[in-house]
PDB file of N, CA and C in Angstrom:
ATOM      1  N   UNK A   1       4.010  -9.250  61.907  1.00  0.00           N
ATOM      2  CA  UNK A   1       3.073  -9.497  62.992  1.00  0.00           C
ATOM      3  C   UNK A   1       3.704 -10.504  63.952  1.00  0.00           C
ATOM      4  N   UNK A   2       3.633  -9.953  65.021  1.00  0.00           N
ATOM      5  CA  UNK A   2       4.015 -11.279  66.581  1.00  0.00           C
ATOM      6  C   UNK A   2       3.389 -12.159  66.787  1.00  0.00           C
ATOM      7  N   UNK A   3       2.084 -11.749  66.619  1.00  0.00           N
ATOM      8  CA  UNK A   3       1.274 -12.733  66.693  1.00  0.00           C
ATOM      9  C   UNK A   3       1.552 -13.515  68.012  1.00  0.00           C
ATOM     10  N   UNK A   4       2.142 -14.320  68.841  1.00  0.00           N
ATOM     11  CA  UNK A   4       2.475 -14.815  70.222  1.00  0.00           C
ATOM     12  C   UNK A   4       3.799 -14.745  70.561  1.00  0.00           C
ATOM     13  N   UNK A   5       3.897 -14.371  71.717  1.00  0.00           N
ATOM     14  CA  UNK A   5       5.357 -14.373  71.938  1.00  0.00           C
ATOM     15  C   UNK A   5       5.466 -15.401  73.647  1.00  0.00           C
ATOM     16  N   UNK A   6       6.838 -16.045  73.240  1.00  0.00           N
ATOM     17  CA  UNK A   6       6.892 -17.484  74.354  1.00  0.00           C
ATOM     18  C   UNK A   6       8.374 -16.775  75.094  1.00  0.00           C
ATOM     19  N   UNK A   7       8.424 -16.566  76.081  1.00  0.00           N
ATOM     20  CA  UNK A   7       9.411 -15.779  76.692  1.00  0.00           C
ATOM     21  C   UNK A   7      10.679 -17.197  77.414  1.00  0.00           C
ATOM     22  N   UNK A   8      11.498 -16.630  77.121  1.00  0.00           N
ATOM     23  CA  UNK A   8      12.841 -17.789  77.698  1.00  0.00           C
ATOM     24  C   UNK A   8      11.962 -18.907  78.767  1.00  0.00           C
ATOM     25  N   UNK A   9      11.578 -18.489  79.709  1.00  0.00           N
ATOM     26  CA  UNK A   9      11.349 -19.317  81.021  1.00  0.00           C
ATOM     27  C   UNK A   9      10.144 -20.370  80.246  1.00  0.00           C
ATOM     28  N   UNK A  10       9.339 -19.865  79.648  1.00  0.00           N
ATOM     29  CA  UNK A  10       8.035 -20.275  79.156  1.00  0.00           C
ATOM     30  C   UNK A  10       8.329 -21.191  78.104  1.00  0.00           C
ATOM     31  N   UNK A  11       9.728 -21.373  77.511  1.00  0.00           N
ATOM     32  CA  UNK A  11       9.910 -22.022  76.476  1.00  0.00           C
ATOM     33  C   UNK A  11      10.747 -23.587  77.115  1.00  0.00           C
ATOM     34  N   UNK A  12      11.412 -22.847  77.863  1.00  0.00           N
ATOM     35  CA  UNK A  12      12.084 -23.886  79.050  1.00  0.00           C
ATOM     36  C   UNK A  12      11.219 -25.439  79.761  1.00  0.00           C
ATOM     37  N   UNK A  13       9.858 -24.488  80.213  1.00  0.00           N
ATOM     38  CA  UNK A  13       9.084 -25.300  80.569  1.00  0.00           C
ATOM     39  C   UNK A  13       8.092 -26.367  79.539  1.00  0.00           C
ATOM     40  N   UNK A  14       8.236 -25.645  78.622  1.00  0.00           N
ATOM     41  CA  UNK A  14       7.047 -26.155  77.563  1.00  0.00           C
ATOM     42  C   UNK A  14       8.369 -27.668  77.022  1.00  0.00           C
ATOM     43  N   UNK A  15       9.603 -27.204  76.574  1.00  0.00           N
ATOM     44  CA  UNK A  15      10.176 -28.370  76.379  1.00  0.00           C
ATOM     45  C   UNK A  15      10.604 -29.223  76.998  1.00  0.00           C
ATOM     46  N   UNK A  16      10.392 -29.252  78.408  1.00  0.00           N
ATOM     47  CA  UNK A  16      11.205 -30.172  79.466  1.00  0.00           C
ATOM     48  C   UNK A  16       9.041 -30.555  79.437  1.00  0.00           C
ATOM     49  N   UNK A  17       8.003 -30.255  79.427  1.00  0.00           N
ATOM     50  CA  UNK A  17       7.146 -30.827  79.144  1.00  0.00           C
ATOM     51  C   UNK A  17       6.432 -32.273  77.985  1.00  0.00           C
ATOM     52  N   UNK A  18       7.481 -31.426  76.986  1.00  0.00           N
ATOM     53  CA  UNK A  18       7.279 -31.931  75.317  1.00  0.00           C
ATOM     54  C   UNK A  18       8.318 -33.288  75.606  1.00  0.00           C
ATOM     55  N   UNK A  19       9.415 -33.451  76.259  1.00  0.00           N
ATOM     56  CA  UNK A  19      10.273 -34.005  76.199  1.00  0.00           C
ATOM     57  C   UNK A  19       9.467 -35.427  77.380  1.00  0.00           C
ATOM     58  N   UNK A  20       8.996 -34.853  78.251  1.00  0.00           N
ATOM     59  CA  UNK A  20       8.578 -35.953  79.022  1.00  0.00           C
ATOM     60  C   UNK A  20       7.044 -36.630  78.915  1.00  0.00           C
ATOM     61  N   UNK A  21       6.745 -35.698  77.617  1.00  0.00           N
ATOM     62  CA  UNK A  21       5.332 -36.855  77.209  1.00  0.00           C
ATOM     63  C   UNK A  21       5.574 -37.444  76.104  1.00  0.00           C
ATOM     64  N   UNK A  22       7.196 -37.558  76.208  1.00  0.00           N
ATOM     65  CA  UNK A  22       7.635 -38.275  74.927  1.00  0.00           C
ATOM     66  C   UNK A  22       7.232 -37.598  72.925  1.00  0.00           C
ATOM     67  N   UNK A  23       7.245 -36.415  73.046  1.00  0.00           N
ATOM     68  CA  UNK A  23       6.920 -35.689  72.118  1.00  0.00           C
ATOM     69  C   UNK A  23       8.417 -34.261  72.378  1.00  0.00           C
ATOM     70  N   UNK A  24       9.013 -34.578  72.181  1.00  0.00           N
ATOM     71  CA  UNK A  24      10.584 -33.635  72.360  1.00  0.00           C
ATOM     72  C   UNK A  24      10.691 -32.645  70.490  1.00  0.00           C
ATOM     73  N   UNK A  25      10.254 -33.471  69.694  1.00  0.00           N
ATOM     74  CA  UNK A  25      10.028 -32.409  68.592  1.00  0.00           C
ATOM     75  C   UNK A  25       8.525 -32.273  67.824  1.00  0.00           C
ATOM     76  N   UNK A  26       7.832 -31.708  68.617  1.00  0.00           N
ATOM     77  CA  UNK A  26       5.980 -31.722  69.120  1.00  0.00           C
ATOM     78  C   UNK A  26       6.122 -30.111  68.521  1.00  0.00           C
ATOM     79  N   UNK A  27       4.736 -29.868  68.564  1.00  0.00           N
ATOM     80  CA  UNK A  27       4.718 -27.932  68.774  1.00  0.00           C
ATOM     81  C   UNK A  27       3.668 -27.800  70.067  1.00  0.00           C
ATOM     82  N   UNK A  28       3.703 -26.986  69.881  1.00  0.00           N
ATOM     83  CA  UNK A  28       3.241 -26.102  70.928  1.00  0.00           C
ATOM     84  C   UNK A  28       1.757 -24.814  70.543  1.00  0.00           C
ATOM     85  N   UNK A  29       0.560 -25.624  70.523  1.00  0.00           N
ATOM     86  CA  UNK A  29      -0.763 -24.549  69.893  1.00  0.00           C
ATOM     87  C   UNK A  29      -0.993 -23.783  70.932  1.00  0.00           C
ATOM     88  N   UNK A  30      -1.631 -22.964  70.316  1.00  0.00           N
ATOM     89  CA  UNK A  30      -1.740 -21.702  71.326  1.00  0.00           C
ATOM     90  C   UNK A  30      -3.180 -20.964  70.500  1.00  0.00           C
ATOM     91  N   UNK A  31      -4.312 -21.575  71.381  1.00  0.00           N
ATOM     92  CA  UNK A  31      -5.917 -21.281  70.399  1.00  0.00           C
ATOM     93  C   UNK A  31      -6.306 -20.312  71.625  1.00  0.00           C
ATOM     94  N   UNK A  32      -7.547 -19.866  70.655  1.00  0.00           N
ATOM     95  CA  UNK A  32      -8.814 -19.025  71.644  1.00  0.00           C
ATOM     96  C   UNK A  32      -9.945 -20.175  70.961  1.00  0.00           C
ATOM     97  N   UNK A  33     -11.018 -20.320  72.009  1.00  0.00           N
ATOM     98  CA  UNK A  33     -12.223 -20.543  72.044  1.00  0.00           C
ATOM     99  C   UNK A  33     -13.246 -19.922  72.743  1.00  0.00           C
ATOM    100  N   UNK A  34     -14.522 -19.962  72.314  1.00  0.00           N
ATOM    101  CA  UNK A  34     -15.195 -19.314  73.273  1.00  0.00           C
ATOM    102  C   UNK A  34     -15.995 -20.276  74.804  1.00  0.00           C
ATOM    103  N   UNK A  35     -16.178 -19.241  75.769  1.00  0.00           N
ATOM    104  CA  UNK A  35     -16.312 -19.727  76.636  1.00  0.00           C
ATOM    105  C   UNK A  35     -15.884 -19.175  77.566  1.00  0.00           C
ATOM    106  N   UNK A  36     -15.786 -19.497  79.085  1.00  0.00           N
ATOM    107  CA  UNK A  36     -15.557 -18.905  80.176  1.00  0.00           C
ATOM    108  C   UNK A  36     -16.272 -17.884  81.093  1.00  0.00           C
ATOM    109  N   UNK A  37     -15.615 -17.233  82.072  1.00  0.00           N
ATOM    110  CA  UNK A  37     -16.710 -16.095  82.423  1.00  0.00           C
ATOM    111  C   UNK A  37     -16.990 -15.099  81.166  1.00  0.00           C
ATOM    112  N   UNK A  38     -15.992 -14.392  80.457  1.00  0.00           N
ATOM    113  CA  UNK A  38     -16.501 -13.573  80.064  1.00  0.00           C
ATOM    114  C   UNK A  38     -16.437 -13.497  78.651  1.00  0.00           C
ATOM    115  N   UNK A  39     -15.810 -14.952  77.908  1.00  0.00           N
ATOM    116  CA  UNK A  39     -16.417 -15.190  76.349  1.00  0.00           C
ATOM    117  C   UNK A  39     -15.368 -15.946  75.996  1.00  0.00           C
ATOM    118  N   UNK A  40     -13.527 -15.565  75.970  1.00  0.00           N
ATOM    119  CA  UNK A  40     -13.347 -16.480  75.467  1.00  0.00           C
ATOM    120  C   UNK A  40     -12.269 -16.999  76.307  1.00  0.00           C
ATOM    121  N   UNK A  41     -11.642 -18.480  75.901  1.00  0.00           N
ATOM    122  CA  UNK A  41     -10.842 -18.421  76.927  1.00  0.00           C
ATOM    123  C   UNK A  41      -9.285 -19.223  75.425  1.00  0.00           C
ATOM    124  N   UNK A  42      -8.276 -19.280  76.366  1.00  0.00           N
ATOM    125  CA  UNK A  42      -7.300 -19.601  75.917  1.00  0.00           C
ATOM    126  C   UNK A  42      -6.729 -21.052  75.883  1.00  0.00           C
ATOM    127  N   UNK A  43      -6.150 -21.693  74.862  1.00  0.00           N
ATOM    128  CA  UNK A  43      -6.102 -23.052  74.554  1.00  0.00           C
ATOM    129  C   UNK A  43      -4.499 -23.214  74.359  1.00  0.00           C
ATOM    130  N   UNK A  44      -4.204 -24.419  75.558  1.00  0.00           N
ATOM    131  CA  UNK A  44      -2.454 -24.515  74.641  1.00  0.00           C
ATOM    132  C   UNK A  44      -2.689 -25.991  75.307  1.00  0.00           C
ATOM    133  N   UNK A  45      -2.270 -26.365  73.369  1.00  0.00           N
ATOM    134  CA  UNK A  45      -2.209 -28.071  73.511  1.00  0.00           C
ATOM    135  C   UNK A  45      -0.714 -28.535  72.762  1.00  0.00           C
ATOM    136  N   UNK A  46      -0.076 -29.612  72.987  1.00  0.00           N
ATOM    137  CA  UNK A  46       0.620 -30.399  72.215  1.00  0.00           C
ATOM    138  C   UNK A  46       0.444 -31.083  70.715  1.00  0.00           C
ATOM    139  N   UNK A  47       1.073 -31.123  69.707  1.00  0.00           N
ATOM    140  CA  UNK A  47       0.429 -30.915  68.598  1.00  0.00           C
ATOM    141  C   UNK A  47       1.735 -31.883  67.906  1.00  0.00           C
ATOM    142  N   UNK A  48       1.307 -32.947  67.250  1.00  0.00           N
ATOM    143  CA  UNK A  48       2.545 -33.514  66.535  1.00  0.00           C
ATOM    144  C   UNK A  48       3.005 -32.858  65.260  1.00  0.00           C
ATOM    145  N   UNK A  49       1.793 -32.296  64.213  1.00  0.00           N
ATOM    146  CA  UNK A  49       2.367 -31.694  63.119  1.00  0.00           C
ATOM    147  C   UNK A  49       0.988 -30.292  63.163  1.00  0.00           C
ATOM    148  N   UNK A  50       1.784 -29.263  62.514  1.00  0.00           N
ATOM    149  CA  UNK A  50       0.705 -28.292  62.417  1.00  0.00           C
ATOM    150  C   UNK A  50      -0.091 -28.539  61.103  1.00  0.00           C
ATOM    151  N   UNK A  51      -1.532 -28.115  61.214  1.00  0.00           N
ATOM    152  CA  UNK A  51      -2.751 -27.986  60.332  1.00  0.00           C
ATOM    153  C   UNK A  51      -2.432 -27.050  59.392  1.00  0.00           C
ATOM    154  N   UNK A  52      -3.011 -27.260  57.909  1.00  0.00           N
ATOM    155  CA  UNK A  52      -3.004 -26.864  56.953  1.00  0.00           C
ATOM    156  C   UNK A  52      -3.591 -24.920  57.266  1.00  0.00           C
ATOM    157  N   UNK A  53      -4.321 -24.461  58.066  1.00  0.00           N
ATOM    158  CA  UNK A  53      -4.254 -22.922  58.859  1.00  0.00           C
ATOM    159  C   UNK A  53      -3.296 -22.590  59.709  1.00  0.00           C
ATOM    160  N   UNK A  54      -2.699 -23.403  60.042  1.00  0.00           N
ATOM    161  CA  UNK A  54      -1.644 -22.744  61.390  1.00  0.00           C
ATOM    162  C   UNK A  54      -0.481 -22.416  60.620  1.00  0.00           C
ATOM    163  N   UNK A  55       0.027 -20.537  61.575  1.00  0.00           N
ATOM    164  CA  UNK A  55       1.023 -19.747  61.214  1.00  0.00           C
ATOM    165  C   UNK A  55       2.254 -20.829  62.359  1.00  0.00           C
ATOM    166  N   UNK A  56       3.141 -21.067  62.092  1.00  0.00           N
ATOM    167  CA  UNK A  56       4.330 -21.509  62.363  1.00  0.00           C
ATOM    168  C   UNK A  56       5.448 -20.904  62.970  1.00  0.00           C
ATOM    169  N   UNK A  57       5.986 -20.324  64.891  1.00  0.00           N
ATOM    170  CA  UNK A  57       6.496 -19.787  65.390  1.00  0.00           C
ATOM    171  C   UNK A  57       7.389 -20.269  65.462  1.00  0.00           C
ATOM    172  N   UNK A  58       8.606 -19.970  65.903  1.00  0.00           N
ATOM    173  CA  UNK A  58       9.529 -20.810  67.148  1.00  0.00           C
ATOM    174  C   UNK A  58      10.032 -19.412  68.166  1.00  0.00           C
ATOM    175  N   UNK A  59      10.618 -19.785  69.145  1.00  0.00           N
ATOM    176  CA  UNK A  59      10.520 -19.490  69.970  1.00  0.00           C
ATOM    177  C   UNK A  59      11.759 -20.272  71.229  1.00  0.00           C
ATOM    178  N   UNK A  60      13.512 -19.896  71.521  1.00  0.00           N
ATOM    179  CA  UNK A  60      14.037 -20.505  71.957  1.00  0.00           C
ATOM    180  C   UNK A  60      14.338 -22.130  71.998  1.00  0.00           C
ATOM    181  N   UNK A  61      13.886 -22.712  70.642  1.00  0.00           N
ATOM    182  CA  UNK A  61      13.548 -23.746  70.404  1.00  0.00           C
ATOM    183  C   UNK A  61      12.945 -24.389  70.230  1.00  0.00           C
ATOM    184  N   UNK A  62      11.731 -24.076  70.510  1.00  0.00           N
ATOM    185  CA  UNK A  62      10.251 -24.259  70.794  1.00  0.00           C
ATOM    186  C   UNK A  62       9.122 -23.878  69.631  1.00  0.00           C
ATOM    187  N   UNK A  63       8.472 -25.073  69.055  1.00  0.00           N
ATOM    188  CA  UNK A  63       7.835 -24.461  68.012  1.00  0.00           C
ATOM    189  C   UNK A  63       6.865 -24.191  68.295  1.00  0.00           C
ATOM    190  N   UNK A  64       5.889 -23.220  67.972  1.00  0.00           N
ATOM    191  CA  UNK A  64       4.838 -23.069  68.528  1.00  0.00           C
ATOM    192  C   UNK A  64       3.670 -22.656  67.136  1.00  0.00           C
ATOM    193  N   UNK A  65       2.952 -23.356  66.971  1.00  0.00           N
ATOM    194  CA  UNK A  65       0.860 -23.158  65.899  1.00  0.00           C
ATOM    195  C   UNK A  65       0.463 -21.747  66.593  1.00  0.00           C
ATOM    196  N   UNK A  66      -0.182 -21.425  65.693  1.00  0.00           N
ATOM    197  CA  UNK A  66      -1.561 -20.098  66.110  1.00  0.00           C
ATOM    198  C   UNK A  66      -2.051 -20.499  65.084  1.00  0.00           C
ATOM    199  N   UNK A  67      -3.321 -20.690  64.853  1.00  0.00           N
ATOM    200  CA  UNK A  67      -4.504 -20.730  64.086  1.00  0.00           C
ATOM    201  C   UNK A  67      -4.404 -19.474  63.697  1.00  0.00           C
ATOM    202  N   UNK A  68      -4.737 -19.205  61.944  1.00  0.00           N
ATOM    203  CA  UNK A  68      -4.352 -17.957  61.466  1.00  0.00           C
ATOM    204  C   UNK A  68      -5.507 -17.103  61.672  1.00  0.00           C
ATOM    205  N   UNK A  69      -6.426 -18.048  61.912  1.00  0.00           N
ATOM    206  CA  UNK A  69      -8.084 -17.285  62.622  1.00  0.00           C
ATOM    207  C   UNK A  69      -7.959 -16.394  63.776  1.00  0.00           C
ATOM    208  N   UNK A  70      -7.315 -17.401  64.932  1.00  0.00           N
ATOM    209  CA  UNK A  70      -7.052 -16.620  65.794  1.00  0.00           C
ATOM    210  C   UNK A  70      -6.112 -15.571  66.244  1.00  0.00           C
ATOM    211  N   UNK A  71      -4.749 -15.106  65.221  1.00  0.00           N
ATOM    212  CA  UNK A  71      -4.244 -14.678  65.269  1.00  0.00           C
ATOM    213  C   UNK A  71      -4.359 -13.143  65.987  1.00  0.00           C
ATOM    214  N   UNK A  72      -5.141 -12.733  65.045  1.00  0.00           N
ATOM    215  CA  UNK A  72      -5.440 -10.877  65.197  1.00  0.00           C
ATOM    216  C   UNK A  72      -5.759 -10.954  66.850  1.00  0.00           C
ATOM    217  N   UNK A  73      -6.601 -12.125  67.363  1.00  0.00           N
ATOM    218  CA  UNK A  73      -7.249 -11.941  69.019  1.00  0.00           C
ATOM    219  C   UNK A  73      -5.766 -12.110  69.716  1.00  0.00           C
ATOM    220  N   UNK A  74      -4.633 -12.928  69.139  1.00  0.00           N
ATOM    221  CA  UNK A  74      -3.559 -13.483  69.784  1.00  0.00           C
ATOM    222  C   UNK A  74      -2.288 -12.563  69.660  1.00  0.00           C
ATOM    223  N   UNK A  75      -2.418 -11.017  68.633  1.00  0.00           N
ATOM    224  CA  UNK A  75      -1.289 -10.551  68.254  1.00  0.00           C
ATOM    225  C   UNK A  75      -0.988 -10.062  69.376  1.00  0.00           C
ATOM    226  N   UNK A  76       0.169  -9.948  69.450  1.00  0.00           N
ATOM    227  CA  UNK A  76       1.326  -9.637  70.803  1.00  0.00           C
ATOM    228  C   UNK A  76       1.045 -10.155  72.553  1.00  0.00           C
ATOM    229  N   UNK A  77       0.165 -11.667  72.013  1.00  0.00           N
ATOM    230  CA  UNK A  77       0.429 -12.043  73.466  1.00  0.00           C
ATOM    231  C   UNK A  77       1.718 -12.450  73.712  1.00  0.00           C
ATOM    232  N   UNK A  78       1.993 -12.257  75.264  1.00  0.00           N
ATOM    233  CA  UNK A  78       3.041 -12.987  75.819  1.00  0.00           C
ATOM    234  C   UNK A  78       2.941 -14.327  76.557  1.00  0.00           C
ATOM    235  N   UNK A  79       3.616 -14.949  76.782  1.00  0.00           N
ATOM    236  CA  UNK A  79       3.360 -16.426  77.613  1.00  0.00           C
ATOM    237  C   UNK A  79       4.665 -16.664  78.309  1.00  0.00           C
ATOM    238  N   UNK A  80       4.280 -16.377  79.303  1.00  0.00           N
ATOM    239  CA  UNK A  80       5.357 -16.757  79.847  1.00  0.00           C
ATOM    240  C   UNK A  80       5.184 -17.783  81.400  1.00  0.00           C
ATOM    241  N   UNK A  81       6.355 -18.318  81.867  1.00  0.00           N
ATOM    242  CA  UNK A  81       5.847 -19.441  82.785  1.00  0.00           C
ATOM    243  C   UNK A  81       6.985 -18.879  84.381  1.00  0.00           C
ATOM    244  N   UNK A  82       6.171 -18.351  85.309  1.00  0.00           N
ATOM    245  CA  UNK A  82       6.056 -17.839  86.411  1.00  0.00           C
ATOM    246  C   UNK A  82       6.171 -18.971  87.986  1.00  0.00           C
ATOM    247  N   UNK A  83       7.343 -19.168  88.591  1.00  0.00           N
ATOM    248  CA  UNK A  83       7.255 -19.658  89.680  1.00  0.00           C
ATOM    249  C   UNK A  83       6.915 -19.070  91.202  1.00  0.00           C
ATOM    250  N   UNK A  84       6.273 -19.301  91.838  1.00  0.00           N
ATOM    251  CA  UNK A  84       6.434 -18.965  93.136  1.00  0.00           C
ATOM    252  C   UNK A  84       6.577 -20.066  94.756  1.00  0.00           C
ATOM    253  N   UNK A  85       6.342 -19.220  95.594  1.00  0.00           N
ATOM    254  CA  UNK A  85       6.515 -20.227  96.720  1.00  0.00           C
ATOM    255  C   UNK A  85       5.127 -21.224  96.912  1.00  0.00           C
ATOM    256  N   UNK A  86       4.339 -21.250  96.266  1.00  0.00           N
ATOM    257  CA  UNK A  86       3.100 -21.796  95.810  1.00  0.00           C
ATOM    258  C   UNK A  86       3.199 -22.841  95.071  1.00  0.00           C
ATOM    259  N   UNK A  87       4.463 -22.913  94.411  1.00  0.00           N
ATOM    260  CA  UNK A  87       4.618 -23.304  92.735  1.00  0.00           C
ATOM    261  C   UNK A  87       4.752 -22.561  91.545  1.00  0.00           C
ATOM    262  N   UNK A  88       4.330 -22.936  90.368  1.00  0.00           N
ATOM    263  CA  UNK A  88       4.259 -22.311  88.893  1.00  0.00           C
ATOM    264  C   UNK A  88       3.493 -22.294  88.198  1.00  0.00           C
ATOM    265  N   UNK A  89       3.190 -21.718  86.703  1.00  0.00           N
ATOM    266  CA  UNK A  89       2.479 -21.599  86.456  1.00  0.00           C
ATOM    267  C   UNK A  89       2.473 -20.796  85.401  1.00  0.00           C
ATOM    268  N   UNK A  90       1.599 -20.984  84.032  1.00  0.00           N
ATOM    269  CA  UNK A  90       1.979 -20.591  82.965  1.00  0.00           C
ATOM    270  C   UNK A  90       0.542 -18.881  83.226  1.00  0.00           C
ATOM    271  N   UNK A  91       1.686 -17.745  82.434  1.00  0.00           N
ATOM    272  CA  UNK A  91       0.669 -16.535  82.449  1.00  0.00           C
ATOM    273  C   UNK A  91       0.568 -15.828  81.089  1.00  0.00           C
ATOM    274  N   UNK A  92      -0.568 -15.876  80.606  1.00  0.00           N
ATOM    275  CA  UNK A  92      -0.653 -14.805  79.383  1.00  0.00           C
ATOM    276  C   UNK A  92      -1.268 -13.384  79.615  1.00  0.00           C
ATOM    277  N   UNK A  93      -0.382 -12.406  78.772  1.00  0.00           N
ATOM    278  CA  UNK A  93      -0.977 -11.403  78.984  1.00  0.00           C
ATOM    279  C   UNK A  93      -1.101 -10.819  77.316  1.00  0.00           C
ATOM    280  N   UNK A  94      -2.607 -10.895  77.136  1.00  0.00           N
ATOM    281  CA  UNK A  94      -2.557 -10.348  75.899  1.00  0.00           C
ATOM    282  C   UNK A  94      -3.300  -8.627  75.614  1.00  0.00           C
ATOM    283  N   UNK A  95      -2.503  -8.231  74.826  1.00  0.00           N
ATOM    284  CA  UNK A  95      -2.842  -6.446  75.306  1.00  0.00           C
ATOM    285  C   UNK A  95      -4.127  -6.092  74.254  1.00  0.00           C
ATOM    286  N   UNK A  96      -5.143  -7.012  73.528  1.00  0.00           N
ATOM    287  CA  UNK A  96      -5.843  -7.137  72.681  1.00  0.00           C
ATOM    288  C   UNK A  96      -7.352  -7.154  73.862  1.00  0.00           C
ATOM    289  N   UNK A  97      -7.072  -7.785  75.238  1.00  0.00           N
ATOM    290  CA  UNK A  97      -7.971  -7.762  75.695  1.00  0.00           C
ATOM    291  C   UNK A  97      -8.630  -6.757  76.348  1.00  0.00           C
ATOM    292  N   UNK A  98      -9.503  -6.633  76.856  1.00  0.00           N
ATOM    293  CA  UNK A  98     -10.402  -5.499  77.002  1.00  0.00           C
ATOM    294  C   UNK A  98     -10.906  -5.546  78.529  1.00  0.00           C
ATOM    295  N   UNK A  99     -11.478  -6.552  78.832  1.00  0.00           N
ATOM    296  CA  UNK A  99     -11.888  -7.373  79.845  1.00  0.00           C
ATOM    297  C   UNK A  99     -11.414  -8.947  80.211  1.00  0.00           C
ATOM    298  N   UNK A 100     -11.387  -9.309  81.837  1.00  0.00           N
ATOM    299  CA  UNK A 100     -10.942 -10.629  81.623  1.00  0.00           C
ATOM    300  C   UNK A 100     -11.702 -10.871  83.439  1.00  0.00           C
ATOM    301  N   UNK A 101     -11.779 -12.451  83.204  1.00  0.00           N
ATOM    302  CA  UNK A 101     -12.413 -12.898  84.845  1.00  0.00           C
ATOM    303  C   UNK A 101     -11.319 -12.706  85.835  1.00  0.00           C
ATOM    304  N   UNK A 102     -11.668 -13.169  86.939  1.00  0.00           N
ATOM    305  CA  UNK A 102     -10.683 -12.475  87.965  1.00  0.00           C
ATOM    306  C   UNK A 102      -9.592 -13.497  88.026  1.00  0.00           C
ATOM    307  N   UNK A 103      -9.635 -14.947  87.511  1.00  0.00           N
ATOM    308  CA  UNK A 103      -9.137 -16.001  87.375  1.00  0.00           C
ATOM    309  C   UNK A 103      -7.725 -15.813  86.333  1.00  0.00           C
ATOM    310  N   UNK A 104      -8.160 -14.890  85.487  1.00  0.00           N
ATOM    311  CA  UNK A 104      -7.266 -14.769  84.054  1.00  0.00           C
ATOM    312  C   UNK A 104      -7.559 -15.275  83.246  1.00  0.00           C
ATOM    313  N   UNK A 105      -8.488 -16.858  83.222  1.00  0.00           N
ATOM    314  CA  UNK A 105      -8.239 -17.332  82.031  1.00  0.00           C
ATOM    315  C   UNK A 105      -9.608 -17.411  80.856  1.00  0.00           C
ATOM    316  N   UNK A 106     -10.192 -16.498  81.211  1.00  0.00           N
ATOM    317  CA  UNK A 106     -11.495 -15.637  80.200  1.00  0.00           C
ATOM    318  C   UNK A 106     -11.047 -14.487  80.019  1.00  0.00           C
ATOM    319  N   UNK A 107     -11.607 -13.716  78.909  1.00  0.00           N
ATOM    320  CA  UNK A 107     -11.496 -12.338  78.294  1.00  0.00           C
ATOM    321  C   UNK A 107     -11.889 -12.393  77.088  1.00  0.00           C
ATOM    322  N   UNK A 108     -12.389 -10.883  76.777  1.00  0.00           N
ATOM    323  CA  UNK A 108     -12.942 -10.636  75.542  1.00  0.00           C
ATOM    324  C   UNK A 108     -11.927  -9.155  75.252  1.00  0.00           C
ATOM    325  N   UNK A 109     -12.325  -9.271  73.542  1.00  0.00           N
ATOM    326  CA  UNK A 109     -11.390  -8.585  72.909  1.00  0.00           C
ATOM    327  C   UNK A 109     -12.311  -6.650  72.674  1.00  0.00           C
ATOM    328  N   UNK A 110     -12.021  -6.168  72.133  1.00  0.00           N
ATOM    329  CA  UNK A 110     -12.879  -4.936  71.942  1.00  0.00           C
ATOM    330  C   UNK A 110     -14.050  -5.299  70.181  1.00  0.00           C
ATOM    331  N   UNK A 111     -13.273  -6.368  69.870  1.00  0.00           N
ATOM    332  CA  UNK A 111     -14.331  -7.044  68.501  1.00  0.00           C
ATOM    333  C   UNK A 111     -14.361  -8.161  68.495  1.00  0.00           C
ATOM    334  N   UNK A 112     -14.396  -8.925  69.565  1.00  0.00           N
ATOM    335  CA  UNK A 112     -14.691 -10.680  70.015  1.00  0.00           C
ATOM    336  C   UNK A 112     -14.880 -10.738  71.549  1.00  0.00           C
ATOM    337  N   UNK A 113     -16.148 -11.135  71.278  1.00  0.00           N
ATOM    338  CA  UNK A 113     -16.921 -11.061  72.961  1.00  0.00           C
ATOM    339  C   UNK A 113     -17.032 -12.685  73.045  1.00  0.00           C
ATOM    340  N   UNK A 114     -17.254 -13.432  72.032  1.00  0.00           N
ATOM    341  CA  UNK A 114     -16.908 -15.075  72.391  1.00  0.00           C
ATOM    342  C   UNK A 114     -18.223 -14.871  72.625  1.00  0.00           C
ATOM    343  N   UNK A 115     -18.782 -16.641  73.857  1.00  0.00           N
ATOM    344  CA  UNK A 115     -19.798 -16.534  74.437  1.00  0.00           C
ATOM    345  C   UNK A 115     -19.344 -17.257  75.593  1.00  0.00           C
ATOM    346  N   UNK A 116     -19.923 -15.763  76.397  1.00  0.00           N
ATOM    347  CA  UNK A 116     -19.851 -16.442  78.193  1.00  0.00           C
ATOM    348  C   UNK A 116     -20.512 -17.568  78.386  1.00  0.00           C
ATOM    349  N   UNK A 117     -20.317 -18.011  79.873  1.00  0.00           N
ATOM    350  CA  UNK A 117     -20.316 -19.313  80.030  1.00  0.00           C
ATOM    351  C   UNK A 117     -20.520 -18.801  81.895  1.00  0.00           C
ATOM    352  N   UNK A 118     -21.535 -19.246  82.696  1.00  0.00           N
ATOM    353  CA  UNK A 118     -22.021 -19.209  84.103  1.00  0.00           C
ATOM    354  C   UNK A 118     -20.734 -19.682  84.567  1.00  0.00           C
ATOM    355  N   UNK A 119     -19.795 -18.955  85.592  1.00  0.00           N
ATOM    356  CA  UNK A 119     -18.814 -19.181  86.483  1.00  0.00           C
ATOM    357  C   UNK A 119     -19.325 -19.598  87.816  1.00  0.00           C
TER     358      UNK A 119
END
């Protein structure tokens, strides 16, 4: 199982991140909660050691948690981190979802609807 996948650029950024909040061998979580427009939304925090549930990635160097709960909602996302003339910006695309707000960062699964939340 893939369970998440952190693509070169996305791993780049996450450690030149980890490195400047003074956490250079940190991980990298990657949760669902519910909430958002349309139930749930997506969680990526800094993490000094992983929890007694979290599956254990790496990723170009980069370690990265999934909660083994959330896994099945998280199998074969991608993450990857996207620049433009705007700036940058981190994008997931997970093929588990069904629906999502126009924003990106809500969606529900075809067997996890979460609970919406007034946009």
């Amino acid at each position: 199982m893939s369970t998440v996948i952190l693509t070169e650029a996305a791993a780049y950024e996450v450690k030149d991140m980890m490195g400047s909040n003074g956490m250079p061998d940190g991980y990298l979580k990657v949760s669902v909660k519910g909430g958002g427009c349309t139930g749930l939304s997506y969680g990526m925090s800094a993490e000094e050691e992983p929890s007694e549930n979290d599956m254990e990635l790496e990723f170009y160097g980069v370690k990265v948690l999934v909660d083994k709960e959330d896994a099945p909602i998280l199998n074969g996302t991608t993450i990857d981190f996207k620049t433009s003339l705007m700036g940058g910006g981190f994008s997931i695309e997970n093929p588990n979802a069904i629906a999502s707000c126009g924003c990106g960062s809500s969606f529900k699964t075809k067997t996890v609807t979460g609970t919406p939340e007034n946009c």
